[in-house]
N, C-alpha and C. Protein backbone atom coordinates (compact mmCIF):
# COMPACT_ATOMS: atom_id res chain seq x y z
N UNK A 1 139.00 -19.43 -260.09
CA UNK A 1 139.65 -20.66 -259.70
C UNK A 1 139.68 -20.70 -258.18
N UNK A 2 139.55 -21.73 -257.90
CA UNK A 2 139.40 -21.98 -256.16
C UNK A 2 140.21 -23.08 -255.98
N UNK A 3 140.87 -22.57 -254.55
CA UNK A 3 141.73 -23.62 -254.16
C UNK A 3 141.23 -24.51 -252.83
N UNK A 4 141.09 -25.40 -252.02
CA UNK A 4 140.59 -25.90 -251.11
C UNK A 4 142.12 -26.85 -250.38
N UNK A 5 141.91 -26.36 -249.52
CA UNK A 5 143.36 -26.68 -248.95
C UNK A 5 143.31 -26.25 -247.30
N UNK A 6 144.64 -25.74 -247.06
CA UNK A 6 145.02 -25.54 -245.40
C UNK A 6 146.35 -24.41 -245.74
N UNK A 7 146.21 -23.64 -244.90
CA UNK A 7 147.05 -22.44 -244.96
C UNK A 7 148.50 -23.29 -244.79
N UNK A 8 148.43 -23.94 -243.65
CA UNK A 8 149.87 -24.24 -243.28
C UNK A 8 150.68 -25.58 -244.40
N UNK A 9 149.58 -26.24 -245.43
CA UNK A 9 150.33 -27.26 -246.51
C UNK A 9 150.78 -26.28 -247.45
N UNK A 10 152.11 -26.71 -247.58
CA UNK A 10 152.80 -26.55 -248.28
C UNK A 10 152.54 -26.78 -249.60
N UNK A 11 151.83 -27.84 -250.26
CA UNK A 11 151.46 -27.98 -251.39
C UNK A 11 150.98 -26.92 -252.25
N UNK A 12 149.34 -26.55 -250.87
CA UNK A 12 148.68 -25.42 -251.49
C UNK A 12 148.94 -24.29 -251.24
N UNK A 13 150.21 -24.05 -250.57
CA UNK A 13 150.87 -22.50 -250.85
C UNK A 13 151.78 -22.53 -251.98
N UNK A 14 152.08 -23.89 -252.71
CA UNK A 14 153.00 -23.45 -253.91
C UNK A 14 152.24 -23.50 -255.30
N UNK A 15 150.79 -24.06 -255.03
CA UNK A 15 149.80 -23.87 -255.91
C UNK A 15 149.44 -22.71 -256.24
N UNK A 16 149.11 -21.82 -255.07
CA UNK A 16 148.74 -20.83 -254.92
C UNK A 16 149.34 -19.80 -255.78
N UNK A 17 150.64 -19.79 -254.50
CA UNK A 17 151.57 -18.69 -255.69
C UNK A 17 151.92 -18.52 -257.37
N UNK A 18 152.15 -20.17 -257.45
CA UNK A 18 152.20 -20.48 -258.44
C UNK A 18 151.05 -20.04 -259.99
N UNK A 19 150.13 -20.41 -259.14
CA UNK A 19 148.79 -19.77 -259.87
C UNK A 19 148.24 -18.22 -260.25
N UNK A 20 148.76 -17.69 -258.86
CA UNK A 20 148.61 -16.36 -258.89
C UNK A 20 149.69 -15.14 -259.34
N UNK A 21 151.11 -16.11 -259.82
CA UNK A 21 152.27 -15.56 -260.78
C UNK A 21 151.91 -15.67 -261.92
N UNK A 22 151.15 -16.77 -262.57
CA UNK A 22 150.58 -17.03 -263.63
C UNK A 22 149.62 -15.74 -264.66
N UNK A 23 149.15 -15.06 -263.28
CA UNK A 23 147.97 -14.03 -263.78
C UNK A 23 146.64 -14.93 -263.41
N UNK A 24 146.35 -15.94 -262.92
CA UNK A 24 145.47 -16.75 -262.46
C UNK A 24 144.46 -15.77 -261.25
N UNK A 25 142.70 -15.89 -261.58
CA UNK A 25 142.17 -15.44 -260.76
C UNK A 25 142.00 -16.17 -259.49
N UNK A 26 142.69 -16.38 -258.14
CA UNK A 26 142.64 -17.51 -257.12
C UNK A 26 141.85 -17.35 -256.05
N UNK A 27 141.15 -17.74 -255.73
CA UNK A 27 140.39 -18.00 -254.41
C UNK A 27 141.32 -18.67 -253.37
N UNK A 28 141.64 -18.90 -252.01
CA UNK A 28 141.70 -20.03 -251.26
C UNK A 28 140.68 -20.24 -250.10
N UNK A 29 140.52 -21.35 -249.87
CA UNK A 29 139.72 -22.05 -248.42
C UNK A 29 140.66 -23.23 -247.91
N UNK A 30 140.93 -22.39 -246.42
CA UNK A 30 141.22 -23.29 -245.62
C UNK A 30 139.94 -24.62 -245.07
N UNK A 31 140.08 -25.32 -245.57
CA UNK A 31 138.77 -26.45 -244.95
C UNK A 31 139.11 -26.59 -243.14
N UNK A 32 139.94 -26.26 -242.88
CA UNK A 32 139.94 -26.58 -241.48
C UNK A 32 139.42 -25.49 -240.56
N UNK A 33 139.87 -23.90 -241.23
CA UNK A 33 138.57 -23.01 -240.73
C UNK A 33 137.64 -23.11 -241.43
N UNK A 34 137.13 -23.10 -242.53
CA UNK A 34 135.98 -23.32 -243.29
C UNK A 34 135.54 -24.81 -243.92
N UNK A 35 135.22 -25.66 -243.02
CA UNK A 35 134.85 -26.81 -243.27
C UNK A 35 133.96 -26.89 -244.61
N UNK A 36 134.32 -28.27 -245.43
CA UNK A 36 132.94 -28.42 -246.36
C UNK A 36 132.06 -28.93 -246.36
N UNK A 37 131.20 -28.37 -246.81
CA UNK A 37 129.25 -28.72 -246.24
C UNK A 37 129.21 -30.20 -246.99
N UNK A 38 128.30 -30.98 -246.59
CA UNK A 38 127.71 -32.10 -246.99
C UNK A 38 128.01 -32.40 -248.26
N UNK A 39 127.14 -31.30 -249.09
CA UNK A 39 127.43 -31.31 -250.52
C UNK A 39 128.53 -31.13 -251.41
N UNK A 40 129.24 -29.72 -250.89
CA UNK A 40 130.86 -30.10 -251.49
C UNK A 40 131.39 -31.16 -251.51
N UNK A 41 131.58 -31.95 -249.61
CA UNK A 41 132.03 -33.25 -249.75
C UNK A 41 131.41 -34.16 -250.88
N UNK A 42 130.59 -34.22 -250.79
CA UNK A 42 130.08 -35.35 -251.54
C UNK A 42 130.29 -35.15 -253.27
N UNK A 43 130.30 -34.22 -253.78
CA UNK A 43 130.88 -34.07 -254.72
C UNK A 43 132.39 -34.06 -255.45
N UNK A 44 132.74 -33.87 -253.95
CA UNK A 44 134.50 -33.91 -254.30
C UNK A 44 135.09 -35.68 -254.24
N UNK A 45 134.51 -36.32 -253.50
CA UNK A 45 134.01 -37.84 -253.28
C UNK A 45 134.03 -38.09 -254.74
N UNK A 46 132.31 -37.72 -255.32
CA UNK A 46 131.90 -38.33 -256.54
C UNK A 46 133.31 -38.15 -257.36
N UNK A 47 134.58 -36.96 -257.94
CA UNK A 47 134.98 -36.81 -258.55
C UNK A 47 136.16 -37.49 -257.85
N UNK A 48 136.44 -37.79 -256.73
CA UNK A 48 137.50 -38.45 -256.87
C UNK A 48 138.08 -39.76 -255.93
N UNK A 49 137.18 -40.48 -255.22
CA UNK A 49 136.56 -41.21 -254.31
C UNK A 49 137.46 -41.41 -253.37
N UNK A 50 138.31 -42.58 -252.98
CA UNK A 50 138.94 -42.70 -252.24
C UNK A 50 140.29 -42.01 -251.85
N UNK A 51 141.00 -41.39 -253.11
CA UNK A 51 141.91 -40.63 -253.44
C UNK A 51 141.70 -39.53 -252.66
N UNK A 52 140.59 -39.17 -252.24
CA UNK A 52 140.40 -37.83 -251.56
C UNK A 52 141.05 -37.61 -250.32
N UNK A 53 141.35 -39.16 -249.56
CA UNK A 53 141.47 -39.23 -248.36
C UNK A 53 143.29 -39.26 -248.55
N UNK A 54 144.09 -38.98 -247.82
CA UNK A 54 145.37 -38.70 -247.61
C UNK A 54 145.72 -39.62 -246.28
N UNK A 55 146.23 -41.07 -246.77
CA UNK A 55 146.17 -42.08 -246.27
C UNK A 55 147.79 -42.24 -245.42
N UNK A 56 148.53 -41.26 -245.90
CA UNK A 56 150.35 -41.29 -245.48
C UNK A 56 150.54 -40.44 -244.70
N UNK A 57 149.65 -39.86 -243.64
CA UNK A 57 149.73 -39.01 -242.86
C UNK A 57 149.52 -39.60 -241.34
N UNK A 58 150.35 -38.92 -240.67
CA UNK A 58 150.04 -38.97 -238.73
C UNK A 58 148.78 -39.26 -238.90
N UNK A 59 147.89 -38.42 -239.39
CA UNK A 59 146.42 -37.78 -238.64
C UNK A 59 145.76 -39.23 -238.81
N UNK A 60 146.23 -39.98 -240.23
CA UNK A 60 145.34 -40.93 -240.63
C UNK A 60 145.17 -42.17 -239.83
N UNK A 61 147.06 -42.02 -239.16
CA UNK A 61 147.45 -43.65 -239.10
C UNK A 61 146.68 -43.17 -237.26
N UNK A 62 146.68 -41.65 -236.93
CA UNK A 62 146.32 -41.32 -235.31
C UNK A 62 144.25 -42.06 -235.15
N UNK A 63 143.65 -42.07 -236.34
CA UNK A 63 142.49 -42.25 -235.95
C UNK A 63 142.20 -43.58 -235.61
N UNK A 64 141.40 -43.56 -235.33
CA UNK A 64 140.47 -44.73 -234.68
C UNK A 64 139.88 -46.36 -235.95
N UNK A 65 140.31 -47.87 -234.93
CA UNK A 65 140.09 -48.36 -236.28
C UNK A 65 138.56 -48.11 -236.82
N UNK A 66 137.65 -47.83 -235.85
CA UNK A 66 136.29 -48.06 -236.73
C UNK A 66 136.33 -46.72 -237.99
N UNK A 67 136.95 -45.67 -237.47
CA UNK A 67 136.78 -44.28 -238.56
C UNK A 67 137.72 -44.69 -239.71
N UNK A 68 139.20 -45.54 -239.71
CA UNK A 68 139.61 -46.09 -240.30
C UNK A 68 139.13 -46.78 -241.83
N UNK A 69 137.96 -47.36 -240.91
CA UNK A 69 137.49 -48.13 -241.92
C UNK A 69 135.89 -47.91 -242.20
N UNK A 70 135.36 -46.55 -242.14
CA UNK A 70 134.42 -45.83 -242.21
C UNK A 70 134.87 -44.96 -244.08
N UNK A 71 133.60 -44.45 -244.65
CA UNK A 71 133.91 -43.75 -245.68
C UNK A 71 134.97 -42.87 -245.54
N UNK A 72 135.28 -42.27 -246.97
CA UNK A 72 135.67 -41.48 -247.18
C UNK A 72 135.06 -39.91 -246.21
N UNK A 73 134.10 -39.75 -246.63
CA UNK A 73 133.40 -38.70 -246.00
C UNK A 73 133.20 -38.38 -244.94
N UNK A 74 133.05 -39.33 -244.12
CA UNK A 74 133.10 -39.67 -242.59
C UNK A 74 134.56 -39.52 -242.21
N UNK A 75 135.30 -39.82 -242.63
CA UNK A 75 136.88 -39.28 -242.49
C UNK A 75 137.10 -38.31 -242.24
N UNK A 76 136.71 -37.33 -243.50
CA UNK A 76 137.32 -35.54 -244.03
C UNK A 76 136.39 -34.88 -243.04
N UNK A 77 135.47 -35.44 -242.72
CA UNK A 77 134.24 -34.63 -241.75
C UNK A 77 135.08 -34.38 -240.61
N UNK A 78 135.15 -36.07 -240.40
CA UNK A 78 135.84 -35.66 -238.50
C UNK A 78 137.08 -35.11 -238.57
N UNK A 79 137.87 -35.47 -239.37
CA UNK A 79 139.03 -34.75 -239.23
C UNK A 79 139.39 -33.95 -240.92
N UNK A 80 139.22 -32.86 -241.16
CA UNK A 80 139.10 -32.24 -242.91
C UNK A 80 140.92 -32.27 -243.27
N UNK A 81 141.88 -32.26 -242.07
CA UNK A 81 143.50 -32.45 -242.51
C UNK A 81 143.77 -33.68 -242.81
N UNK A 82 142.69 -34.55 -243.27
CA UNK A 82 143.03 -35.63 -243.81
C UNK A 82 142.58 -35.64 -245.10
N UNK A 83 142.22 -34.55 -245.35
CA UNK A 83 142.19 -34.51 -247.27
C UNK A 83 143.08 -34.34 -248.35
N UNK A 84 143.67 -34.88 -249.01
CA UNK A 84 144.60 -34.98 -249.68
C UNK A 84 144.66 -33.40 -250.72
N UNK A 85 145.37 -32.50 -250.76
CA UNK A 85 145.69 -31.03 -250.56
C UNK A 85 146.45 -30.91 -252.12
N UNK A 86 146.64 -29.90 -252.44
CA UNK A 86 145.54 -29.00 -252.61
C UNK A 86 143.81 -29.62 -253.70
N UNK A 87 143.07 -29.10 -253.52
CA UNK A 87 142.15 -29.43 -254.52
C UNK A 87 141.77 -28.30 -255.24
N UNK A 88 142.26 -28.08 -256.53
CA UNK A 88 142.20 -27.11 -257.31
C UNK A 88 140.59 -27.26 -258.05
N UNK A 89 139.72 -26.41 -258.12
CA UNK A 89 138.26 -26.00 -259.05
C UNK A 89 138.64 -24.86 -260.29
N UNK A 90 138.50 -25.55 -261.47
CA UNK A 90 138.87 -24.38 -262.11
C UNK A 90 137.71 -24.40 -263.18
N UNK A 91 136.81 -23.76 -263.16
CA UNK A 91 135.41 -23.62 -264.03
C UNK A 91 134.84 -24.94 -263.19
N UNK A 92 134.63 -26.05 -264.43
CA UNK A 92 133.82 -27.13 -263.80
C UNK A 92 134.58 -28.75 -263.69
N UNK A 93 135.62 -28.42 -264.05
CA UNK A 93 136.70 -28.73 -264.08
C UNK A 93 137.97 -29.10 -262.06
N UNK A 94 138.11 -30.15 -261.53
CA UNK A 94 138.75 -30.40 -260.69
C UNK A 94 139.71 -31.36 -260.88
N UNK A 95 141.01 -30.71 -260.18
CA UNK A 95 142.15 -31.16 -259.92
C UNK A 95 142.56 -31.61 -258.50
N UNK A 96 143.22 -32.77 -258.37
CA UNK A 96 144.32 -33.23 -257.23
C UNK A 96 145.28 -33.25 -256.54
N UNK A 97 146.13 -32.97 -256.10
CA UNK A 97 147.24 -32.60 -256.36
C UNK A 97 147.76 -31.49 -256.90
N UNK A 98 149.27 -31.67 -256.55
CA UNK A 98 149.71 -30.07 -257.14
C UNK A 98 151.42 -30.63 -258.05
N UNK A 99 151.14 -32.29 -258.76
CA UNK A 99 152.10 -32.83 -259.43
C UNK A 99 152.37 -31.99 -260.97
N UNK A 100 152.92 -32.26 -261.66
CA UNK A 100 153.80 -31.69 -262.45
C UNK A 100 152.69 -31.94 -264.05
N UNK A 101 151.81 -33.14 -263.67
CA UNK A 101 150.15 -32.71 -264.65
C UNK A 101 149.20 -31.71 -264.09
N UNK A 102 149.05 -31.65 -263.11
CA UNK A 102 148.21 -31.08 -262.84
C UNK A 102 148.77 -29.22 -263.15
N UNK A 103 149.84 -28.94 -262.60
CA UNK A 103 150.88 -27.51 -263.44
C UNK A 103 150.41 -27.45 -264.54
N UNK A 104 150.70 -28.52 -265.47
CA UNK A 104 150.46 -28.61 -266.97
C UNK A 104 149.22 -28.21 -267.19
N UNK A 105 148.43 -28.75 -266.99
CA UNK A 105 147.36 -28.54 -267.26
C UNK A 105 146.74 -26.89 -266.58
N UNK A 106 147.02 -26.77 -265.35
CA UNK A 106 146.66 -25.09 -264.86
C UNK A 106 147.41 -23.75 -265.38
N UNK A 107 148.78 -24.28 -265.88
CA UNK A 107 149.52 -23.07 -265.81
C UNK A 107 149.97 -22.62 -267.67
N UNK A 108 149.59 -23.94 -268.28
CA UNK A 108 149.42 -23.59 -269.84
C UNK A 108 148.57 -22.19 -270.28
N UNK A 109 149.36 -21.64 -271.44
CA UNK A 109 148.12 -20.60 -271.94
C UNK A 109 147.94 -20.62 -273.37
């Protein structure tokens, strides 16, 4: 299971733990030291399009109008702390969020 996130959100440190109290095998990636390549993005896009972008944040309302109103992808590129956190991979299988379905669904056995 892989987590894709940022050390310092809070989200995906309670994913984390959470996952890894579970008995859960966890990976994490910070995207902001380890940016995602072309293709991740674009796949994480395909699975979840605009949602990807984390629209209630400083960083979002701080950018520029043309990046504003530029893709998704073009967003998370220039700035990756505008991705909406944590993004859980679990087999082939991806999650959003770290709401009280998405638990359900990771932390069931």
């Amino acid at each position: 299971m892989m987590i894709l996130g940022l050390n310092t959100c809070s989200d995906s440190q309670k994913a984390r733990k959470a996952l890894e109290a579970a008995g859960k095998d966890v990976s994490f990636r910070d995207v902001r030291a380890d940016p995602l390549s072309e293709a991740e993005l674009a796949e994480l896009i395909a699975e979840f399009g605009d949602r990807l972008v984390d629209r209630k944040t400083n960083d979002w309302r701080g950018l520029s109008d043309w990046l504003k109103h530029s893709e998704a992808e073009d967003q998370i590129a220039a700035k990756p702390k505008l991705m909406a956190r944590p993004v859980i991979r679990d087999g082939d299988t991806y999650y959003l969020g770290w709401d009280e379905a998405v638990q359900n669904a990771l932390l069931q056995d």
